[in-house]
Protein backbone atom coordinates (compact mmCIF):
# COMPACT_ATOMS: atom_id res chain seq x y z
CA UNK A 1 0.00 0.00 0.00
CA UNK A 2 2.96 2.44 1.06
CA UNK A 3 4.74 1.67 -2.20
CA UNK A 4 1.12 2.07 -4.33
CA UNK A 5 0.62 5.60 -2.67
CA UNK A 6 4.36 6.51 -3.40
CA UNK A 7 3.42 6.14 -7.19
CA UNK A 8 0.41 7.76 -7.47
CA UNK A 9 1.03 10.70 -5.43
CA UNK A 10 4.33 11.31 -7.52
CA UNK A 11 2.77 10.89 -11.05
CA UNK A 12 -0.08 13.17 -10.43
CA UNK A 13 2.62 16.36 -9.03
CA UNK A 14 2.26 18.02 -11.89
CA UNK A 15 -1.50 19.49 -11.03
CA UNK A 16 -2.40 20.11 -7.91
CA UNK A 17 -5.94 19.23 -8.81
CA UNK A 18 -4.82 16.22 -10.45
CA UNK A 19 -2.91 15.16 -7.16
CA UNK A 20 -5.46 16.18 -4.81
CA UNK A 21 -8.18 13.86 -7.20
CA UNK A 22 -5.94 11.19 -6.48
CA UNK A 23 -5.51 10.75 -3.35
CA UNK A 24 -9.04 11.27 -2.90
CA UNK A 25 -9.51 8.36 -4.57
CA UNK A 26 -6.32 6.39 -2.77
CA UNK A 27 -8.96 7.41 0.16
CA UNK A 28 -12.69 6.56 -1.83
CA UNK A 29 -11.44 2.66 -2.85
CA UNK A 30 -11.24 1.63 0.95
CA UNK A 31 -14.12 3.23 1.91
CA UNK A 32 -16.36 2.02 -0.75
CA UNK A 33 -15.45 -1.16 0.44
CA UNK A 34 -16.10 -0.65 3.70
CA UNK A 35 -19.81 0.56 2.38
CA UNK A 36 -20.38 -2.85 1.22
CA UNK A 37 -19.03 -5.30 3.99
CA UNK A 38 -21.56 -3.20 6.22
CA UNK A 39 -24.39 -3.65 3.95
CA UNK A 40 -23.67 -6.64 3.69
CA UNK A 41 -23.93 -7.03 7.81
CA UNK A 42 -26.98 -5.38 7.79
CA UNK A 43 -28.41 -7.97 5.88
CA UNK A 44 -29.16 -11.65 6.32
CA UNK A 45 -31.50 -14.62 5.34
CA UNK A 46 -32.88 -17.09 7.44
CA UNK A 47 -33.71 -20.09 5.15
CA UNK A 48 -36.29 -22.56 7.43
CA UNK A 49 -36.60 -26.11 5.80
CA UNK A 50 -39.75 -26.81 7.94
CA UNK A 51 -41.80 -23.83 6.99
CA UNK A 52 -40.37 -24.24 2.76
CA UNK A 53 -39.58 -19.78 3.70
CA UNK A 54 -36.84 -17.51 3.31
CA UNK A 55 -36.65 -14.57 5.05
CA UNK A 56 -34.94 -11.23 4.09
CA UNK A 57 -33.82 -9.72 7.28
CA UNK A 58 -32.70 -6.45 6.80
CA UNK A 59 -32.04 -4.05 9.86
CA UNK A 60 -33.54 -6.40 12.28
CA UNK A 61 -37.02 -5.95 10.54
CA UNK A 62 -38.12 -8.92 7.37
CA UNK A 63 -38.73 -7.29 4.55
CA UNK A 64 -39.22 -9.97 2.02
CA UNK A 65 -40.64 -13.84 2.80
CA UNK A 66 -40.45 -16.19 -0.06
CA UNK A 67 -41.89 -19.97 -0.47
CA UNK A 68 -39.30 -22.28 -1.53
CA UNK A 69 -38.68 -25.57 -2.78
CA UNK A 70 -35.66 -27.13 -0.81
CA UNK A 71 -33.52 -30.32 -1.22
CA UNK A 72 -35.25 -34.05 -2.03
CA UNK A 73 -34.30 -37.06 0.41
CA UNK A 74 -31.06 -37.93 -0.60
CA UNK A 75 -30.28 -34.26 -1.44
CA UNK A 76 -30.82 -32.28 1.59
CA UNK A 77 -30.00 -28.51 2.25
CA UNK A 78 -28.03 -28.36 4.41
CA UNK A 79 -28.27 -26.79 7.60
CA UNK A 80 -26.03 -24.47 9.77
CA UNK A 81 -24.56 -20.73 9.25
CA UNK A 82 -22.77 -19.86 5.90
CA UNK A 83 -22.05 -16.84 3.97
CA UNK A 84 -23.13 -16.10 0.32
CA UNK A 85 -19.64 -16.21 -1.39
CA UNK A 86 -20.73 -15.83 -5.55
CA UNK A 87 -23.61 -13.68 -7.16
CA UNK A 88 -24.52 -15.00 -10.69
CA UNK A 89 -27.64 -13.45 -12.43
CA UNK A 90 -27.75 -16.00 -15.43
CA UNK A 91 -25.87 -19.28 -13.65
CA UNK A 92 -25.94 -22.50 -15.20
CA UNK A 93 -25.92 -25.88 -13.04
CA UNK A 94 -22.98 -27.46 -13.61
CA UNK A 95 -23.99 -30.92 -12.94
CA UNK A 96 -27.70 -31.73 -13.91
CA UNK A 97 -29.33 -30.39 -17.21
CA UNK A 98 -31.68 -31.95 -19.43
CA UNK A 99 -31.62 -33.99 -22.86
CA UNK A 100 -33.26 -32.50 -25.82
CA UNK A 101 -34.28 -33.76 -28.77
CA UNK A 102 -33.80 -32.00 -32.46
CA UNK A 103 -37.66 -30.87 -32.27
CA UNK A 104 -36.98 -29.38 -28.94
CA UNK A 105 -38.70 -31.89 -26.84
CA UNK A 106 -37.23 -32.91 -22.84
CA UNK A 107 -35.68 -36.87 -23.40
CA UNK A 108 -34.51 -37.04 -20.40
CA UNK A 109 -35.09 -34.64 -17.48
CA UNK A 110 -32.56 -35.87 -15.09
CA UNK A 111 -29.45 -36.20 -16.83
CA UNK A 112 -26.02 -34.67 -16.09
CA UNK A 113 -23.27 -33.89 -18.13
CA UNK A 114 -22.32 -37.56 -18.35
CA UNK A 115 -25.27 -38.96 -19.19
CA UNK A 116 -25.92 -40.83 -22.62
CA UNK A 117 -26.79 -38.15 -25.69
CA UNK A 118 -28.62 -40.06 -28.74
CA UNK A 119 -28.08 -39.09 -31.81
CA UNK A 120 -29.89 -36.07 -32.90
CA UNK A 121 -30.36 -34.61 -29.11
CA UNK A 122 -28.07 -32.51 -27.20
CA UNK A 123 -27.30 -31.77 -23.34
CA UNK A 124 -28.62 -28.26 -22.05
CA UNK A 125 -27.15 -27.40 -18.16
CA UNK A 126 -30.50 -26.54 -16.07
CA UNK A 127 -30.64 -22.35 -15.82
CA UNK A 128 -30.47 -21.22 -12.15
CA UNK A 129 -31.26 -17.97 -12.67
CA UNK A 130 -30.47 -15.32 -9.94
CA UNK A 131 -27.99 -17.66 -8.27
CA UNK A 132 -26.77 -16.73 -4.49
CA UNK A 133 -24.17 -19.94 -3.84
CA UNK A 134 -23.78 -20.09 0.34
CA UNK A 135 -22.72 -23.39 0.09
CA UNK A 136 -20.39 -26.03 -2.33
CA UNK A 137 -22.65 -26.03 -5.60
CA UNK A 138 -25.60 -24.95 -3.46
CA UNK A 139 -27.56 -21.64 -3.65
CA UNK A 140 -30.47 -19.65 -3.95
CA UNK A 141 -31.89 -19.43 -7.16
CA UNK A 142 -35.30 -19.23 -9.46
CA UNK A 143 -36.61 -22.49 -10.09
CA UNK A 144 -40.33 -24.59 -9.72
CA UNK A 145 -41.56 -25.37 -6.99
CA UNK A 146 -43.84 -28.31 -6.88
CA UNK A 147 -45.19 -27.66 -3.48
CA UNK A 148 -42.80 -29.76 -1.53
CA UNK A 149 -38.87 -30.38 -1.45
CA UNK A 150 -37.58 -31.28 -5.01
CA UNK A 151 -34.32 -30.36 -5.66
CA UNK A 152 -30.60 -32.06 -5.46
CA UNK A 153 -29.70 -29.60 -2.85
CA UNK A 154 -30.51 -26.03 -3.68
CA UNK A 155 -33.04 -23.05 -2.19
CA UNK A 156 -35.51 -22.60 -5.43
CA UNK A 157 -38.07 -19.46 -5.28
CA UNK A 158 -40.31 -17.70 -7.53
CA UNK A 159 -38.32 -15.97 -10.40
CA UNK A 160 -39.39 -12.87 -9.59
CA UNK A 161 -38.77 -13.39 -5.74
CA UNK A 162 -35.55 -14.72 -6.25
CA UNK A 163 -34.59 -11.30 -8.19
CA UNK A 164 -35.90 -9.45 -5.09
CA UNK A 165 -33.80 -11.30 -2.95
CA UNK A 166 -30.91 -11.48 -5.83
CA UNK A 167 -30.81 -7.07 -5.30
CA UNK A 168 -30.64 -6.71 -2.09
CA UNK A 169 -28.33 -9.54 -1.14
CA UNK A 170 -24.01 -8.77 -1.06
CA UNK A 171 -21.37 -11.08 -1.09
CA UNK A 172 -20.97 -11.73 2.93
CA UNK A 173 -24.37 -11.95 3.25
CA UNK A 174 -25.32 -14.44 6.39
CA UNK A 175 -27.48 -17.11 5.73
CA UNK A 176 -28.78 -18.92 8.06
CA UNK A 177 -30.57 -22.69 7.14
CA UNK A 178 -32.63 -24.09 10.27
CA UNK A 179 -35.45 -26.85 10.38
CA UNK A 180 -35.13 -30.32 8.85
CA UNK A 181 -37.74 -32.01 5.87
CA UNK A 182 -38.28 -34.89 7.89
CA UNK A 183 -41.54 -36.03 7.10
CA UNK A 184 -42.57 -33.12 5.23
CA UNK A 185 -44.78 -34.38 1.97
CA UNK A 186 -46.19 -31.00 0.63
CA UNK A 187 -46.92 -27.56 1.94
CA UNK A 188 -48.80 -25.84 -0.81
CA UNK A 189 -49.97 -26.23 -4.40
CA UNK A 190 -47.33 -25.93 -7.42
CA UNK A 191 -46.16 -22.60 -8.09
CA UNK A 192 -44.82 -22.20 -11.87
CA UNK A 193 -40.94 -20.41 -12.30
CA UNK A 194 -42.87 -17.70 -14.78
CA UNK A 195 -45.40 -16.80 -12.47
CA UNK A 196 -48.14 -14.24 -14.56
CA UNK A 197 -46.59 -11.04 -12.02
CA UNK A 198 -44.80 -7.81 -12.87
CA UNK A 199 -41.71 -7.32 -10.94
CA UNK A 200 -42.05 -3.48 -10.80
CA UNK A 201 -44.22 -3.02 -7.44
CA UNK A 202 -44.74 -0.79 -5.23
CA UNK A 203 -43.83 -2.33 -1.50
CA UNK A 204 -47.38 -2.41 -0.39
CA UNK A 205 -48.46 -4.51 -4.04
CA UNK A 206 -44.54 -6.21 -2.66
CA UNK A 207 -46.05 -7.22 0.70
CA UNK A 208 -49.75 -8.48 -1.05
CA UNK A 209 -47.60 -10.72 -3.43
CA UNK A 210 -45.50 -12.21 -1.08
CA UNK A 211 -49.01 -13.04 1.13
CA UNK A 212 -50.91 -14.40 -2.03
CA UNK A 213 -47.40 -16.64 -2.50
CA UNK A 214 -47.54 -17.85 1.01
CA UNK A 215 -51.34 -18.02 1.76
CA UNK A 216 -52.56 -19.17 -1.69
CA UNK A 217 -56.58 -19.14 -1.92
């Protein structure tokens, strides 16, 4: 840092403006990222397996609650205190995808990358859109949700939920998992990854969505 400083201060001596710009900067860079590690302890998510929620904490008040789809037997979330570590809006699964046929039609809906490929059909990664990895290849992201755990690991939400939480989430973010599936068969009716909503609200049409999510009729 001493030896970074030393450079910059000396190229920019011929303008006082020009130096005085730079060190401001020199100063700016540290403090910008000082901005966002406190953001990011401002904020946390408390993912609870039992309920199928996850809950944006932010300030010590929830300000988003999302229905989920967690981990299948065999493929459970899992549980304890972790720390969002990558951020990738358009994320593709790197080990499960689908096999397509030339007319566009699903062969086989549970393959991975080493699964066979007939002639004619390729292998497509399954999009996890709005990713938020707190874990090994395990994250929050967009997805279906059937009504009760289905996936090999992974938090799905509603699209546009999972954007919500995508914003307002940092790198650092805490994330908390609690609860266990344990006997849990199904805690609400399908809800589709395309979900007929606009995702420009206002926070009270914010706060009705998430309730008709939660509490469908």
């Amino acid at each position: 840092m001493k030896s970074l400083i030393y450079y910059t201060t000396t190229r920019f001596k011929e303008s006082d403006g020009i130096l005085a710009q730079g060190i401001r900067l020199l100063v700016a860079l540290p403090a910008l990222a000082c901005v966002s590690v406190a953001a990011a302890s401002q904020t946390k998510v408390i993912i609870d397996l039992s309920e199928q929620r996850a809950y944006l904490v932010e300030q010590g008040r929830v300000t988003l609650v999302s229905p989920i789809a967690s981990g299948r037997p065999g493929w459970l979330t899992p549980t304890g205190d972790f720390r969002i570590f990558n951020k990738d809006v358009d994320h593709q699964s790197r080990s499960f995808g689908s096999v397509i046929d030339a007319y566009g039609r699903v062969v086989n809906s549970n393959a991975t990358p080493n699964s066979r490929v007939p002639r004619g059909c390729h292998y497509r990664p399954a999009p996890m859109p709005y990713f938020m990895e707190f874990s090994p290849a395990v994250g929050m992201h967009a997805g279906y949700l059937p009504g009760y755990p289905a996936s090999h690991g992974c938090v799905r939400m509603p699209r546009d939920l999972a954007a919500m939480f995508f914003e307002r989430v940092h790198t650092g973010t805490p994330v908390t998992v609690v609860g266990s599936t344990r006997n849990l068969t199904r805690v609400r009716k399908a809800i589709p990854i395309f979900p007929p909503r606009s995702l420009v609200m206002s926070e009270r049409q914010r706060n009705t969505y998430v309730i008709s999510y939660l509490h469908p009729r």
